[in-house]
Protein backbone atom coordinates (compact mmCIF):
# COMPACT_ATOMS: atom_id res chain seq x y z
CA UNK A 1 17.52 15.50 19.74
CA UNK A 2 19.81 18.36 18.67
CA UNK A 3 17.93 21.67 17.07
CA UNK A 4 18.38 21.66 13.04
CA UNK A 5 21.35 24.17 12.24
CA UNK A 6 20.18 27.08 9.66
CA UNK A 7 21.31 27.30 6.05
CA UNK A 8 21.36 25.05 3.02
CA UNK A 9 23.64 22.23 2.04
CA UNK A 10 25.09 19.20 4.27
CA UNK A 11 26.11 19.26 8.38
CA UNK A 12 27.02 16.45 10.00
CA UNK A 13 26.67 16.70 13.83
CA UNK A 14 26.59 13.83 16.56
CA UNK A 15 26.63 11.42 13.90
CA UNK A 16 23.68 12.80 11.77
CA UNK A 17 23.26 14.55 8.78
CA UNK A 18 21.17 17.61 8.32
CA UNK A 19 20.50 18.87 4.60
CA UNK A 20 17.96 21.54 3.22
CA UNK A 21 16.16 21.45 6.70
CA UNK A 22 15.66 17.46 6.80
CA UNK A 23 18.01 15.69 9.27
CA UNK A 24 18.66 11.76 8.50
CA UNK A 25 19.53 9.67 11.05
CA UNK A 26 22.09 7.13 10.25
CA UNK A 27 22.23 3.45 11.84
CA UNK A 28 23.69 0.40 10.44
CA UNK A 29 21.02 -0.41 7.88
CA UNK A 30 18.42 2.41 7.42
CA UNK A 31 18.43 6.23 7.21
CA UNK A 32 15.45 7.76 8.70
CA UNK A 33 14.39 11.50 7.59
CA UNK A 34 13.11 13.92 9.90
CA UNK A 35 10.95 16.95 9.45
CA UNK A 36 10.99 19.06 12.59
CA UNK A 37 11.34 16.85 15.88
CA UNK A 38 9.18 13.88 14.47
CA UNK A 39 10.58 11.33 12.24
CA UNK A 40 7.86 11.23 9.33
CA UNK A 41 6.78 7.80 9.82
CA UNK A 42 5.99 9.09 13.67
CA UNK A 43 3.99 12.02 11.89
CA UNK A 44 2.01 9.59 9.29
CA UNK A 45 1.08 7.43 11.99
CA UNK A 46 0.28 10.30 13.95
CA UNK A 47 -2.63 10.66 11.03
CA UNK A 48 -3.37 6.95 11.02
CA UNK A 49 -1.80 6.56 7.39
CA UNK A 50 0.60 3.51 6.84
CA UNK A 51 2.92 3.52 3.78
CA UNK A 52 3.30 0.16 2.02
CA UNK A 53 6.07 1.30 -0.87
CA UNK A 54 7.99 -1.25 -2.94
CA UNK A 55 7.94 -5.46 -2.92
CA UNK A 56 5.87 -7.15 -0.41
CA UNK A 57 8.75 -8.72 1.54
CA UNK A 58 8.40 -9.75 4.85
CA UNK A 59 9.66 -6.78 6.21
CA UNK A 60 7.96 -4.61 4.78
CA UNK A 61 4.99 -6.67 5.39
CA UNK A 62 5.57 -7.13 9.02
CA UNK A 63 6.02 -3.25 9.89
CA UNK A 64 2.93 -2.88 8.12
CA UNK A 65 1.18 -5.15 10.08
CA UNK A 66 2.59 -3.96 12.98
CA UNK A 67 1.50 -0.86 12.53
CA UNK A 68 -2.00 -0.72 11.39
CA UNK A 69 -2.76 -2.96 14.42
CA UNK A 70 -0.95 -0.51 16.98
CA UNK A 71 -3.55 2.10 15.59
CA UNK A 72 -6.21 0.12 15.60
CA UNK A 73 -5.76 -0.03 19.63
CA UNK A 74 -5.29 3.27 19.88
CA UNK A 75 -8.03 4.98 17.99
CA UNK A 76 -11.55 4.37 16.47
CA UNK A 77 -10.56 6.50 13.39
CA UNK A 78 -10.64 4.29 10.06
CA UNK A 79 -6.38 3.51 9.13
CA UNK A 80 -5.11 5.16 5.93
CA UNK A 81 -3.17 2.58 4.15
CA UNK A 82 -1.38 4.20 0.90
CA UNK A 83 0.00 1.38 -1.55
CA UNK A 84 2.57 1.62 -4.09
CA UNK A 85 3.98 -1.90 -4.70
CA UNK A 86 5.23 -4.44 -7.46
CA UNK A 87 4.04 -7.33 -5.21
CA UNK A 88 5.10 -10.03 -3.83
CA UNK A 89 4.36 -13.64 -3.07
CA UNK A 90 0.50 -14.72 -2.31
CA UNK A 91 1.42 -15.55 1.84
CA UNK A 92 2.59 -12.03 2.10
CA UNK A 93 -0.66 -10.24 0.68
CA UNK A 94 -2.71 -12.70 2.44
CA UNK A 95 -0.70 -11.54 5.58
CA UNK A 96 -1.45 -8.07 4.78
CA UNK A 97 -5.82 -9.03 4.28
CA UNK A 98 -5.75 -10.47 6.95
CA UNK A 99 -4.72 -8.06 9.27
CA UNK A 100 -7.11 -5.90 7.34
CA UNK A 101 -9.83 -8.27 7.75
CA UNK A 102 -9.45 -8.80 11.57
CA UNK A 103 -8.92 -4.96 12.89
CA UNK A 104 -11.77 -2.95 14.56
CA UNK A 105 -11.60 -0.06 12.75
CA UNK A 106 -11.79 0.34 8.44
CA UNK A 107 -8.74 0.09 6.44
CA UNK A 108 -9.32 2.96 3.37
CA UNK A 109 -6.61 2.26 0.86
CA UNK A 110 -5.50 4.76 -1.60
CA UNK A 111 -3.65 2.84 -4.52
CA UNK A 112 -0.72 5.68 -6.00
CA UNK A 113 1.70 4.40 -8.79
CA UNK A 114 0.77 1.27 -9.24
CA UNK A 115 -0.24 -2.15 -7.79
CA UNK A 116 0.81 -5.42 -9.13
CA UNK A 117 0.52 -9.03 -8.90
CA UNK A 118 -0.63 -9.85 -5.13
CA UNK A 119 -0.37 -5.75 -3.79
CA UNK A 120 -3.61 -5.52 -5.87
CA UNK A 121 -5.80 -8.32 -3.70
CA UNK A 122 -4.00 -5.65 -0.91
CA UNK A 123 -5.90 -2.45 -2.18
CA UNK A 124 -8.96 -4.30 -3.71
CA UNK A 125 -9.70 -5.75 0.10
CA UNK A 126 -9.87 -2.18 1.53
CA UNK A 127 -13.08 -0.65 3.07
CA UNK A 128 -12.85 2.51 0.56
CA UNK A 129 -10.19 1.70 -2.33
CA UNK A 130 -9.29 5.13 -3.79
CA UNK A 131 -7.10 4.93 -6.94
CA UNK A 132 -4.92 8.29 -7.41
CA UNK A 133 -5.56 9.34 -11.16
CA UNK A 134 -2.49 8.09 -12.95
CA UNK A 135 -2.67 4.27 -10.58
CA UNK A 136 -2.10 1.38 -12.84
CA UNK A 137 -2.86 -1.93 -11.51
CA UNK A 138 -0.82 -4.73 -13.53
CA UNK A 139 -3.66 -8.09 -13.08
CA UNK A 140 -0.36 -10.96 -12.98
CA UNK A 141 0.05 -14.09 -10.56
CA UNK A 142 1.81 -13.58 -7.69
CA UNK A 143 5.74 -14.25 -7.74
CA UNK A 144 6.70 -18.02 -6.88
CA UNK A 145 10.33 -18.88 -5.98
CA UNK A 146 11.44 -22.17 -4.68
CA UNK A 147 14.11 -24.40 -4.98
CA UNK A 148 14.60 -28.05 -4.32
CA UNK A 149 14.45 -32.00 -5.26
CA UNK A 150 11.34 -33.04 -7.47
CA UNK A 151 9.15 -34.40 -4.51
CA UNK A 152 10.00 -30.90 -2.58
CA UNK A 153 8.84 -28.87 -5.88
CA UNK A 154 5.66 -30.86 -6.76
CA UNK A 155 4.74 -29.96 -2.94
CA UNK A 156 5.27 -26.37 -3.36
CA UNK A 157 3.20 -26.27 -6.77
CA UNK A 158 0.37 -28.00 -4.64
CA UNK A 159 0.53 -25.82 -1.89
CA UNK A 160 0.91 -22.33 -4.20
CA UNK A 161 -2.04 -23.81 -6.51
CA UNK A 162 -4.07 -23.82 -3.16
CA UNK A 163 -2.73 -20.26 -1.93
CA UNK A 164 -3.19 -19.02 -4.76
CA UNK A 165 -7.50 -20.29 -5.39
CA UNK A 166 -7.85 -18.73 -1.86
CA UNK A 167 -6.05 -15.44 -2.93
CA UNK A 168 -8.21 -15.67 -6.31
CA UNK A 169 -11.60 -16.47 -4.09
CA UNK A 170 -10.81 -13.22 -2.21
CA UNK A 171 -10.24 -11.05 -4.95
CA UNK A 172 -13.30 -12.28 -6.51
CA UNK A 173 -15.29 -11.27 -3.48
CA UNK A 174 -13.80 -7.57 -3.20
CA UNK A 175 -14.72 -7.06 -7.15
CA UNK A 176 -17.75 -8.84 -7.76
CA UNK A 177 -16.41 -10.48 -10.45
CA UNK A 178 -16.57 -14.76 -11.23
CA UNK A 179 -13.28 -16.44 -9.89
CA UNK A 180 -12.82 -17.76 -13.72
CA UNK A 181 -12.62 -14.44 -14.91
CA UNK A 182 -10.04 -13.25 -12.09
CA UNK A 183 -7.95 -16.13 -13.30
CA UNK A 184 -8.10 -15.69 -16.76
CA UNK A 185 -7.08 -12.01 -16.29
CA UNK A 186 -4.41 -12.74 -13.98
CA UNK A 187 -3.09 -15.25 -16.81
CA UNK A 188 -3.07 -12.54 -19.49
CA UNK A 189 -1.50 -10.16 -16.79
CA UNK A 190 -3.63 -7.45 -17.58
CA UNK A 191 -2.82 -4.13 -17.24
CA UNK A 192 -5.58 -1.59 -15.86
CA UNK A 193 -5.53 2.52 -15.59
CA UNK A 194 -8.14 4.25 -12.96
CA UNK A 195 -10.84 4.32 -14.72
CA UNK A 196 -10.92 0.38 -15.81
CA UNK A 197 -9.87 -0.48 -12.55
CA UNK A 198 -13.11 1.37 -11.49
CA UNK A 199 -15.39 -0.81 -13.70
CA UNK A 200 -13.48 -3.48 -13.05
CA UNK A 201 -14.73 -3.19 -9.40
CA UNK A 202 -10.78 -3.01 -7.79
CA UNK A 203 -11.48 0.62 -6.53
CA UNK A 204 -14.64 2.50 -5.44
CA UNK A 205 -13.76 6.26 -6.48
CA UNK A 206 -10.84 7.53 -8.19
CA UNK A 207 -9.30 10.87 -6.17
CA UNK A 208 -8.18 14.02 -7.91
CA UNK A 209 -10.35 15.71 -11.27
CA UNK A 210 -12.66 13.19 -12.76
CA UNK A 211 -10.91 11.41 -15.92
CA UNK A 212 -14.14 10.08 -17.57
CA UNK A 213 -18.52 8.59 -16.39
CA UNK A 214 -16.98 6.15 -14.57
CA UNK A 215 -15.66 8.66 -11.66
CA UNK A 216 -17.81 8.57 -8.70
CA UNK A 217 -15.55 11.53 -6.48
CA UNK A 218 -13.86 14.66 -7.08
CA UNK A 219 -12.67 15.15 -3.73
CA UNK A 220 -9.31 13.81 -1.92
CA UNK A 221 -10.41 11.03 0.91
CA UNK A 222 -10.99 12.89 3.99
CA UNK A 223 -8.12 15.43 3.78
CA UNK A 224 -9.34 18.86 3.53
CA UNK A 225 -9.31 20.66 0.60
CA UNK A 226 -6.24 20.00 -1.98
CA UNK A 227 -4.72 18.72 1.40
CA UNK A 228 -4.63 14.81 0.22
CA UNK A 229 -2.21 14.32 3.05
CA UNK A 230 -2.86 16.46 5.65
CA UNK A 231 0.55 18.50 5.52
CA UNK A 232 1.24 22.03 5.20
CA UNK A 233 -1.52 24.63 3.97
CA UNK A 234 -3.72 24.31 1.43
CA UNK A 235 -2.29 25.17 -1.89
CA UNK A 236 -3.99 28.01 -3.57
């Protein structure tokens, strides 16, 4: 891989781009930015974190997948999976507990943004849920689209009512809270900050200055001090 060339604004060279020290490497559907020699997914995974940004589509869902279990069989570290989603259908977050469920090692999630629909049964079934101190968790069913003949939809409303009690059942066992209640919440799609996600039992500690009694940390997850990512010094 050619050595970054100095100075600000835009070279192109060999078919990449290089601007304000980042170099992108172009293909025929994604751009990938560098810092250094390492792309930065190679440097997150390097640190065990896996991003899960945007809708749960099966892409994104599959390189997730894909990736947490690649760490778990290389290390006995606990994964760092940092959400940000607006969901997605039930199958896909169910992929994504799964996974969770099965590896050797802990998943810790860290929730930043916001979670909604079916991405918040992803960050509620984590083995420390950390919600950042502006997370908002939006408590709405999961997205349903389907098209089709009557028989072909009344199957598909059978089979999502059933996905979706098992999706409700496992949400109900990550919070503590009655399956009725869960339902009736997700009907009303509730909104939650930090802090009521806290009591609500979707997160364990909330990372960053405490925002009211309900926060049980001050301190990042496992980063070093004001380090919440593990790049670059510490800030002063």
């Amino acid at each position: 891989m050619p050595a970054p060339r100095e100075g600000h604004g835009q070279h192109w060279e060999h078919g990449q781009q290089w601007e304000h020290g980042q170099q992108w490497e172009h293909g025929e559907q994604d751009e990938r930015p560098y810092l250094g020699a390492q792309p930065l997914d190679a440097q997150l995974l390097d640190r065990r974190v896996v991003r899960l940004w945007g809708p749960l589509d099966d892409a994104t869902v599959a390189k997730a997948c894909a990736e947490m279990m690649a760490l778990d069989a290389t290390g006995d570290e606990a994964v760092q999976l940092y959400v940000g989603s607006t969901g997605g259908p039930v199958h896909s977050a169910m992929s994504l507990i799964d996974t969770m469920d099965l590896l050797g090692v802990p998943v810790h999630v860290t929730c930043l943004g916001r979670a909604e629909g079916a991405a918040v049964g992803v960050v509620a079934a984590g083995g420390r849920r950390v919600a950042a101190p502006h997370a908002q968790f939006h408590l709405t069913e999961p997205e349903v689209s389907v098209s089709g003949n009557a028989s072909q939809l009344a199957a598909w409303a059978e089979h999502h009512r059933v996905e979706l009690e098992r999706f409700v059942e496992r949400l109900a066992r990550a919070t503590g809270r009655p399956a009725e209640h869960l339902e009736a919440d997700l009907s009303l799609s509730r909104w939650l900050d930090a802090e009521e996600a806290l009591r609500y039992g979707l997160v364990d500690e909330i990372w960053g200055p405490a925002r009211g009694p309900g926060s049980r940390s001050n301190e990042p997850p496992k980063a070093g001090p004001n380090r919440p990512f593990g790049f670059g010094p510490a800030r002063p």
